[in-house]
PDB file of N, CA and C in Angstrom:
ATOM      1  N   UNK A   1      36.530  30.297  28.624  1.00  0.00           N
ATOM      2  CA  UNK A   1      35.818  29.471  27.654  1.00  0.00           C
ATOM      3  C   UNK A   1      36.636  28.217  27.365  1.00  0.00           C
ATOM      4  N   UNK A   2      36.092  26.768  27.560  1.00  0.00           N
ATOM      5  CA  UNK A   2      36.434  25.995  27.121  1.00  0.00           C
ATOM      6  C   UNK A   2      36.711  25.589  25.232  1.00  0.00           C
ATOM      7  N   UNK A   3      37.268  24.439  25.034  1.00  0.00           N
ATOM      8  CA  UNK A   3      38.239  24.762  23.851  1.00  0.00           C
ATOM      9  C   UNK A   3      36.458  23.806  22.909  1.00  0.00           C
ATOM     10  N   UNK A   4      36.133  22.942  23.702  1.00  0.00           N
ATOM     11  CA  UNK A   4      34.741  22.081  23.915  1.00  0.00           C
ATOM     12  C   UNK A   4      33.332  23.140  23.533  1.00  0.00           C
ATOM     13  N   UNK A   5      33.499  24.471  23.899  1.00  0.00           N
ATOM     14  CA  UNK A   5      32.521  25.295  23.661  1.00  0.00           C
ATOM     15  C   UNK A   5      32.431  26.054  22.661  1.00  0.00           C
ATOM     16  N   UNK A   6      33.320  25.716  21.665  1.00  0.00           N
ATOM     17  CA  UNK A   6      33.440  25.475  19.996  1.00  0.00           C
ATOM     18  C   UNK A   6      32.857  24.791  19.153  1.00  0.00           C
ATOM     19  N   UNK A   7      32.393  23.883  19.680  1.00  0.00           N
ATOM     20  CA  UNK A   7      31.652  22.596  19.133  1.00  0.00           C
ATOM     21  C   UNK A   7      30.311  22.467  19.473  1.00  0.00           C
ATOM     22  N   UNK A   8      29.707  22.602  18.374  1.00  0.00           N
ATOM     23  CA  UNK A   8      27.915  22.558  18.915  1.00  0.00           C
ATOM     24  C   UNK A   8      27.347  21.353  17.907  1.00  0.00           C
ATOM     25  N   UNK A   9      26.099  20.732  18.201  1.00  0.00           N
ATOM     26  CA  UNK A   9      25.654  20.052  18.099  1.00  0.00           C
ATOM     27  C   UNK A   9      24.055  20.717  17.692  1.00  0.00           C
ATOM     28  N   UNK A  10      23.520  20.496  16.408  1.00  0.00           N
ATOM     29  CA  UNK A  10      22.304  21.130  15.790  1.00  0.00           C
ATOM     30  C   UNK A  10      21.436  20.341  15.043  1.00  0.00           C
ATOM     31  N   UNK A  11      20.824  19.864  15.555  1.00  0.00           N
ATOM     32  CA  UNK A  11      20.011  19.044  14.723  1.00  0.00           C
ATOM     33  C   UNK A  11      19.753  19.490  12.854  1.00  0.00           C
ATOM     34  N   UNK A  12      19.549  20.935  12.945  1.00  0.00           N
ATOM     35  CA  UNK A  12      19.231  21.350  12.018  1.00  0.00           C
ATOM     36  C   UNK A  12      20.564  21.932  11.108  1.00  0.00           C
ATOM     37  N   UNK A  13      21.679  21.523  11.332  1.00  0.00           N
ATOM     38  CA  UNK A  13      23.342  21.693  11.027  1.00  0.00           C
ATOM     39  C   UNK A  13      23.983  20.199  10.561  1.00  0.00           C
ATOM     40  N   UNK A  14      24.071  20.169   9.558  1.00  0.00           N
ATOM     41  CA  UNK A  14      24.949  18.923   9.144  1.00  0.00           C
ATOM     42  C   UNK A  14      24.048  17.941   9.874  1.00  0.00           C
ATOM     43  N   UNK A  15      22.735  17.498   9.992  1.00  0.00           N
ATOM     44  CA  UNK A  15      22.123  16.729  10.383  1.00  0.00           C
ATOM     45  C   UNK A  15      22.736  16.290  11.671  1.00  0.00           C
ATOM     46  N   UNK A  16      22.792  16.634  12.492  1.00  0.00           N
ATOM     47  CA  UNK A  16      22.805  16.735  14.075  1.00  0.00           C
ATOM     48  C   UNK A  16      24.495  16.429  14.483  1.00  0.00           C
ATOM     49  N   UNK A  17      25.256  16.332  13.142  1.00  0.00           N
ATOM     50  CA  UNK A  17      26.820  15.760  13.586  1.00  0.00           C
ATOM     51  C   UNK A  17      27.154  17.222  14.144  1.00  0.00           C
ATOM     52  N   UNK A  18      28.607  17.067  15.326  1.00  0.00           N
ATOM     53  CA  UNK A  18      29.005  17.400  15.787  1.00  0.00           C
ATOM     54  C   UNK A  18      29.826  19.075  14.877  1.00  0.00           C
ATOM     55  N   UNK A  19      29.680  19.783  15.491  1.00  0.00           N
ATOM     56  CA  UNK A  19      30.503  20.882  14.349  1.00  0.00           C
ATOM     57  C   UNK A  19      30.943  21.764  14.662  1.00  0.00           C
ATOM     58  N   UNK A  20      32.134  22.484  14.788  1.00  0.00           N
ATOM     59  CA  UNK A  20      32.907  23.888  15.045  1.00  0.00           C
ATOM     60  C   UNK A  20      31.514  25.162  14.890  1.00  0.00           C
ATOM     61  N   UNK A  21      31.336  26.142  16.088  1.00  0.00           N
ATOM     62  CA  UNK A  21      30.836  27.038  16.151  1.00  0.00           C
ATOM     63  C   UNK A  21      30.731  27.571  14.755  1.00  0.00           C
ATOM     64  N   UNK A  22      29.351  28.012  14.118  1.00  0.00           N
ATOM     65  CA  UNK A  22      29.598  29.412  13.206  1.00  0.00           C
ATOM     66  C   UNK A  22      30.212  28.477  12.179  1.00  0.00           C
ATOM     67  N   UNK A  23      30.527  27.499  11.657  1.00  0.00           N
ATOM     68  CA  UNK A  23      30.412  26.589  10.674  1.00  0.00           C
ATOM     69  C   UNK A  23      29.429  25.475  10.318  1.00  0.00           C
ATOM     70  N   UNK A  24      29.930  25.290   8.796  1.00  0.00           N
ATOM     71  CA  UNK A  24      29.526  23.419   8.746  1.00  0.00           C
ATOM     72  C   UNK A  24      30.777  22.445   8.953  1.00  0.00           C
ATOM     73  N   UNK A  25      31.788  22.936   9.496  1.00  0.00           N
ATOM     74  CA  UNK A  25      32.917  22.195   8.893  1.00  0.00           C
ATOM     75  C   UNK A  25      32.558  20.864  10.492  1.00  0.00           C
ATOM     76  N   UNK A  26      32.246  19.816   9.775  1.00  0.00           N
ATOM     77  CA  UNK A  26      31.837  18.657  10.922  1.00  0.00           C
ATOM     78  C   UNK A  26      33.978  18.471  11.845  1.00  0.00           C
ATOM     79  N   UNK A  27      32.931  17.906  13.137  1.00  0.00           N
ATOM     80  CA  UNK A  27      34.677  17.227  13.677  1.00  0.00           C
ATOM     81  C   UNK A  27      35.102  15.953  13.508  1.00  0.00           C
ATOM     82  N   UNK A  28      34.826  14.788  12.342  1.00  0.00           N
ATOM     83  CA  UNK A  28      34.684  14.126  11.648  1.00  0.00           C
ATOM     84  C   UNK A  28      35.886  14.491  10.347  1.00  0.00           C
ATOM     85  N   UNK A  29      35.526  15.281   9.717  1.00  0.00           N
ATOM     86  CA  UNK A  29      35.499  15.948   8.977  1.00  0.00           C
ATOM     87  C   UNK A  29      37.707  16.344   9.277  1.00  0.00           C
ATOM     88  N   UNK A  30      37.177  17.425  10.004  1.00  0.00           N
ATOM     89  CA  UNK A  30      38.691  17.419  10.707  1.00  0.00           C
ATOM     90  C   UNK A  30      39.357  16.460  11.396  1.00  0.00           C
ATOM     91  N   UNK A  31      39.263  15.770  11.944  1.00  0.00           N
ATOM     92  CA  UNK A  31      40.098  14.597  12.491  1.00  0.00           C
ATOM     93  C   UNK A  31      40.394  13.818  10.959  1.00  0.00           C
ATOM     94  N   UNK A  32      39.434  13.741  10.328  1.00  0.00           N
ATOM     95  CA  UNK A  32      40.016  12.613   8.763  1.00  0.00           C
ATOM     96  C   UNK A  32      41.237  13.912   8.310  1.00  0.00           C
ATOM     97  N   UNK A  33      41.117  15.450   8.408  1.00  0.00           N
ATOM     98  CA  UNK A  33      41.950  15.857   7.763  1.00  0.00           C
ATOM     99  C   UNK A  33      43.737  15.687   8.974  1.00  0.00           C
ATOM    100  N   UNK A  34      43.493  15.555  10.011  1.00  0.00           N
ATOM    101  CA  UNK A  34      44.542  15.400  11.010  1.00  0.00           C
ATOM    102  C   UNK A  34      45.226  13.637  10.751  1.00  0.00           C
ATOM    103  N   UNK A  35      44.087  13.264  10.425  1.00  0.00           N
ATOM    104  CA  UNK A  35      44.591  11.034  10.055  1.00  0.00           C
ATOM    105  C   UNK A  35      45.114  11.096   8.767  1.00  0.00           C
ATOM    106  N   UNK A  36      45.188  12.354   7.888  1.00  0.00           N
ATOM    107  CA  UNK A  36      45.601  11.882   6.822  1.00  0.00           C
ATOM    108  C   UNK A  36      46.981  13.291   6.730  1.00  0.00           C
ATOM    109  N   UNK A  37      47.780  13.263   7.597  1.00  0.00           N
ATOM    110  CA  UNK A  37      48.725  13.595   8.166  1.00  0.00           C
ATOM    111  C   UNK A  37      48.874  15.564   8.228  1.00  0.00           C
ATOM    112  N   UNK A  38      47.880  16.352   7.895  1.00  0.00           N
ATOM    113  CA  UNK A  38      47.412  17.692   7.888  1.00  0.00           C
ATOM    114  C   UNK A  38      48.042  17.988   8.895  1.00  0.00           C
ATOM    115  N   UNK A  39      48.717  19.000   9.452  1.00  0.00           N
ATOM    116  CA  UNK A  39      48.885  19.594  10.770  1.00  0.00           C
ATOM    117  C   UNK A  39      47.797  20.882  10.661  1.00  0.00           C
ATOM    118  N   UNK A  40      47.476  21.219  12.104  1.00  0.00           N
ATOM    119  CA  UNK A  40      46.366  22.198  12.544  1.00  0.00           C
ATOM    120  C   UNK A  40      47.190  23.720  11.597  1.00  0.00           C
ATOM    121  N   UNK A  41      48.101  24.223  11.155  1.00  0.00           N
ATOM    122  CA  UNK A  41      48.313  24.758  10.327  1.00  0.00           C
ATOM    123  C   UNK A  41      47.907  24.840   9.511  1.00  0.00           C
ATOM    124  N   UNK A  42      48.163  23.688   8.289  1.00  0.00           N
ATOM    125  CA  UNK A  42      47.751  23.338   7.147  1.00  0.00           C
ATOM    126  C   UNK A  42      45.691  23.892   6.578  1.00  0.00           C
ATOM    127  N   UNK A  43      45.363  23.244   8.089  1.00  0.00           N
ATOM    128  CA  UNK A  43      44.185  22.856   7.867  1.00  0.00           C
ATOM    129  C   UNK A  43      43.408  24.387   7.855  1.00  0.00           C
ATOM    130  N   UNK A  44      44.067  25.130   8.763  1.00  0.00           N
ATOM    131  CA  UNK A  44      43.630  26.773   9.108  1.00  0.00           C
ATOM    132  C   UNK A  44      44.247  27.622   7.596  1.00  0.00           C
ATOM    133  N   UNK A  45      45.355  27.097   7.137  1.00  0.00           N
ATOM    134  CA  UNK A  45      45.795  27.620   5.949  1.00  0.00           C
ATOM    135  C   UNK A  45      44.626  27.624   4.806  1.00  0.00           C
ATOM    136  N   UNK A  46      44.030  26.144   4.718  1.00  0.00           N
ATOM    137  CA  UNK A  46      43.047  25.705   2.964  1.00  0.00           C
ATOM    138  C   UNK A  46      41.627  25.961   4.011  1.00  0.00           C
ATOM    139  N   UNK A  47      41.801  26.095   5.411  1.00  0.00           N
ATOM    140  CA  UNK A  47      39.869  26.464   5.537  1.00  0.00           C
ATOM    141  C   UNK A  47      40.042  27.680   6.472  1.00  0.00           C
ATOM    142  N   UNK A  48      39.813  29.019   5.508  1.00  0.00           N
ATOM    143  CA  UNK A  48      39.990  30.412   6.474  1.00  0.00           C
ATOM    144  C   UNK A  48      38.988  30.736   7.303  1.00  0.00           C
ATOM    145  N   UNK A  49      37.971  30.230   7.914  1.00  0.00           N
ATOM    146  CA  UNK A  49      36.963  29.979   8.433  1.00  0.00           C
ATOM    147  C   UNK A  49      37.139  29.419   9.730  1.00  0.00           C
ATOM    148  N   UNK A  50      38.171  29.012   9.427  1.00  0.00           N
ATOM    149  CA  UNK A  50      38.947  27.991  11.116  1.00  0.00           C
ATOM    150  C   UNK A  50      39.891  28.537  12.060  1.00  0.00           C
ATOM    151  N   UNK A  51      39.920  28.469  12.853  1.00  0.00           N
ATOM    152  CA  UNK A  51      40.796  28.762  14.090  1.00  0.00           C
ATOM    153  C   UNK A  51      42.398  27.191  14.365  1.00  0.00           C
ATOM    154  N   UNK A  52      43.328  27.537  15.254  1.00  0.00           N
ATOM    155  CA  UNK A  52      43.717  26.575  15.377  1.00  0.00           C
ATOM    156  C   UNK A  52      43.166  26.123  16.644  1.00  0.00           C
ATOM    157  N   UNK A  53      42.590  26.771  17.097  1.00  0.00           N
ATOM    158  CA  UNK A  53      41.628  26.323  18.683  1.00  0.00           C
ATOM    159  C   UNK A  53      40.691  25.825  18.008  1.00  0.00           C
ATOM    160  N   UNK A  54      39.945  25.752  16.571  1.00  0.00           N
ATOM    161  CA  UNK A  54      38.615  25.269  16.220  1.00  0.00           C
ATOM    162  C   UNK A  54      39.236  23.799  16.007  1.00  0.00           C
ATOM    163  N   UNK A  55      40.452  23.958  15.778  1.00  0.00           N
ATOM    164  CA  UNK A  55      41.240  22.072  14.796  1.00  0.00           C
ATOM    165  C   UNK A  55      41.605  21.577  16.363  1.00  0.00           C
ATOM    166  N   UNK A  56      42.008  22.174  17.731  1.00  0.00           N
ATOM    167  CA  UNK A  56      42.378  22.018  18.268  1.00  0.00           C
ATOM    168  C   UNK A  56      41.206  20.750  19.714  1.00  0.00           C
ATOM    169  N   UNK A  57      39.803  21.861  19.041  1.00  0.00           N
ATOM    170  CA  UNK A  57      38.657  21.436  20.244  1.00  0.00           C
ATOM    171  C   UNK A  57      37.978  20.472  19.376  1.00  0.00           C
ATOM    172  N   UNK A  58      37.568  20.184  17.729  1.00  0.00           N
ATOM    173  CA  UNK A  58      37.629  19.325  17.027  1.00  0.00           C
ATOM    174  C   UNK A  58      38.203  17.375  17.755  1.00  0.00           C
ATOM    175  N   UNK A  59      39.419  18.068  17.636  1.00  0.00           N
ATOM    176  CA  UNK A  59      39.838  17.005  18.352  1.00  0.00           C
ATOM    177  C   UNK A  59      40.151  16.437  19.527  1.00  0.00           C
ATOM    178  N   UNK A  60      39.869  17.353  21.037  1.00  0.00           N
ATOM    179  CA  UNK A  60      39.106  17.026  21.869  1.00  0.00           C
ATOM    180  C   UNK A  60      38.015  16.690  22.044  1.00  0.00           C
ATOM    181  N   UNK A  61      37.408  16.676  21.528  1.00  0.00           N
ATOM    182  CA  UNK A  61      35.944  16.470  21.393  1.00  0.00           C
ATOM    183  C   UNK A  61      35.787  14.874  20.488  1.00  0.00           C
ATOM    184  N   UNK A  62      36.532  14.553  19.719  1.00  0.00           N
ATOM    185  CA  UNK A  62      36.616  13.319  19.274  1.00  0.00           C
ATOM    186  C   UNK A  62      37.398  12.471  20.336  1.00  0.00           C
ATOM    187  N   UNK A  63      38.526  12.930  20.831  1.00  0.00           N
ATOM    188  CA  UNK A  63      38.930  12.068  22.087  1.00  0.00           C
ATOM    189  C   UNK A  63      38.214  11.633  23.176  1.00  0.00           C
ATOM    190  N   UNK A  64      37.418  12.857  23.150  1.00  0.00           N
ATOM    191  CA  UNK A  64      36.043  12.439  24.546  1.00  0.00           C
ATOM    192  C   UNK A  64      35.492  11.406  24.126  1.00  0.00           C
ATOM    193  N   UNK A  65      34.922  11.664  22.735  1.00  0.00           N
ATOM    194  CA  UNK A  65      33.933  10.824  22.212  1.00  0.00           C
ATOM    195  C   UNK A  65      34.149   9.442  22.278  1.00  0.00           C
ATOM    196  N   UNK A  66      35.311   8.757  22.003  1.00  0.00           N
ATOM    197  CA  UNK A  66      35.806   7.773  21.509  1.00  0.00           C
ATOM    198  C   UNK A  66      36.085   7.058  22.586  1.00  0.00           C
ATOM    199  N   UNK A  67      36.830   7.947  24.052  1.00  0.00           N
ATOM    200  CA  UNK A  67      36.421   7.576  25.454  1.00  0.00           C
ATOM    201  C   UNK A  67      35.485   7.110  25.876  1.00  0.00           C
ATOM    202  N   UNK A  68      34.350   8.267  25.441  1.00  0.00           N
ATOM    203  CA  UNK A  68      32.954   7.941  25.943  1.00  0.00           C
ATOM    204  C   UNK A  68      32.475   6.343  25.664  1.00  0.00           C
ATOM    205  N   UNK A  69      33.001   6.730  23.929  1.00  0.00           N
ATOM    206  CA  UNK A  69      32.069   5.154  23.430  1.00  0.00           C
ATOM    207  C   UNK A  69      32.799   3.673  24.396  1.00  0.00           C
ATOM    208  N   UNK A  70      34.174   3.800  24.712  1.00  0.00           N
ATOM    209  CA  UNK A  70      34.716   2.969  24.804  1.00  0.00           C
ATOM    210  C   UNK A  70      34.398   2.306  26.498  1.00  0.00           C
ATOM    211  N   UNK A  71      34.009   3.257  27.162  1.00  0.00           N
ATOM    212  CA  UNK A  71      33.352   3.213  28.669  1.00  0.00           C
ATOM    213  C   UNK A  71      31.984   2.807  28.124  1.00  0.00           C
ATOM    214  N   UNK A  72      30.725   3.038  27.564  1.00  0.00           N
ATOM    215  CA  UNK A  72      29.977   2.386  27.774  1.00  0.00           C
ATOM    216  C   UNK A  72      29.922   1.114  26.935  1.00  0.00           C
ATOM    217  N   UNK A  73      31.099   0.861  26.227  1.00  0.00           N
ATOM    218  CA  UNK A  73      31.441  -0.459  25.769  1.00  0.00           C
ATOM    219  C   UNK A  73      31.599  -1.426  26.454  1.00  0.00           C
ATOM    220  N   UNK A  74      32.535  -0.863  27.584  1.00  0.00           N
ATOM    221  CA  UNK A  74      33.211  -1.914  28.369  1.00  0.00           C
ATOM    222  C   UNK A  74      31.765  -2.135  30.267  1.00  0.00           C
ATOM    223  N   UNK A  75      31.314  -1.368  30.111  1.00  0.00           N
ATOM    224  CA  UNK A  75      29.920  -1.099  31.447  1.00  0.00           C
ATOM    225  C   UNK A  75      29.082  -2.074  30.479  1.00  0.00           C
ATOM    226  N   UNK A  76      28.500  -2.042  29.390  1.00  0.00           N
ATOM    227  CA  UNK A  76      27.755  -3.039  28.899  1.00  0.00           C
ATOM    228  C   UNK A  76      28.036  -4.599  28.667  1.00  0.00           C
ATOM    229  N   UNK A  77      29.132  -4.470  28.892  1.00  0.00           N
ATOM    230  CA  UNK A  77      30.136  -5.907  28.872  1.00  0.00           C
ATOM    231  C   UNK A  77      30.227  -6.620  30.136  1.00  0.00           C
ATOM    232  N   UNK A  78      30.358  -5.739  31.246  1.00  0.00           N
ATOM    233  CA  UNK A  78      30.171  -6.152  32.689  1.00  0.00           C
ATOM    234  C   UNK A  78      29.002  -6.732  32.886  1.00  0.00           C
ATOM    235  N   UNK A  79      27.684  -5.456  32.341  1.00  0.00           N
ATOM    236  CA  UNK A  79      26.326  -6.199  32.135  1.00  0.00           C
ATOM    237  C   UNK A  79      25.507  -7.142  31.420  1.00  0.00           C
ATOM    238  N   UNK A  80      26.536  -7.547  30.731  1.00  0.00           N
ATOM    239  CA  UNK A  80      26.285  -8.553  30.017  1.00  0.00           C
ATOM    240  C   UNK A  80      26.947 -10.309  30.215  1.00  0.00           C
ATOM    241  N   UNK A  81      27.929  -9.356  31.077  1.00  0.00           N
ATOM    242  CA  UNK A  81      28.439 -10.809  32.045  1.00  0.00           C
ATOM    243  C   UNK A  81      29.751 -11.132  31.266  1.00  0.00           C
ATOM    244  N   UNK A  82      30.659 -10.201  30.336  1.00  0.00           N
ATOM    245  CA  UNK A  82      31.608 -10.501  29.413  1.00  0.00           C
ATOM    246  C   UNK A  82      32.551 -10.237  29.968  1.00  0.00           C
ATOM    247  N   UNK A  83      32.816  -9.471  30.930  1.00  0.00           N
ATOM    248  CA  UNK A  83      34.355  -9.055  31.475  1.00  0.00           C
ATOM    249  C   UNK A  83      33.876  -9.750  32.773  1.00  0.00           C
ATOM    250  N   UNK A  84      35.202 -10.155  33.075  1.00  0.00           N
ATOM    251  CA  UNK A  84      35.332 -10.565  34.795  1.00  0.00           C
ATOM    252  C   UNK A  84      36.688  -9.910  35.469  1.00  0.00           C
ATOM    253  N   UNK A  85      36.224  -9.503  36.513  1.00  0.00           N
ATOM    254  CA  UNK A  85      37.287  -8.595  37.613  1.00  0.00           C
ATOM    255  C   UNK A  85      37.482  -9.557  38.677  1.00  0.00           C
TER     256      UNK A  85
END
């Protein structure tokens, strides 16, 4: 099992945001608690509901994301005639 197959996506769950299996706790949610200097300890300590694989795929899943956005940032830029190679 991937660390990614923790994270589901429900329309009918926190209005379709991204979220740790078998919770509401969004991955939003956890990454603000990791930016505001939390270690995956901490965070499994104040939410017993969590795994450190749940804080762990949380934030894979925001790294993808942020990848993702940043590739079709830069493909729409090509198509738009903004970057030159």
């Amino acid at each position: 099992m991937s660390l990614l197959d923790r994270i589901t996506v429900d329309p009918e769950i926190c209005h379709g945001a991204p979220t740790v299996r078998g919770t509401r706790h969004t991955v939003e949610m956890i990454v603000e608690l990791l930016s505001a200097d939390m270690t995956a300890d901490e965070i499994v300590s104040d939410y017993s509901d969590l795994g450190r694989d749940d804080v762990l795929a949380a934030s894979e899943y925001a790294v993808r994301a942020k990848r993702r956005t940043h590739c079709d940032m830069a493909i729409q830029a090509l198509l738009d005639g903004g970057l030159e190679y």
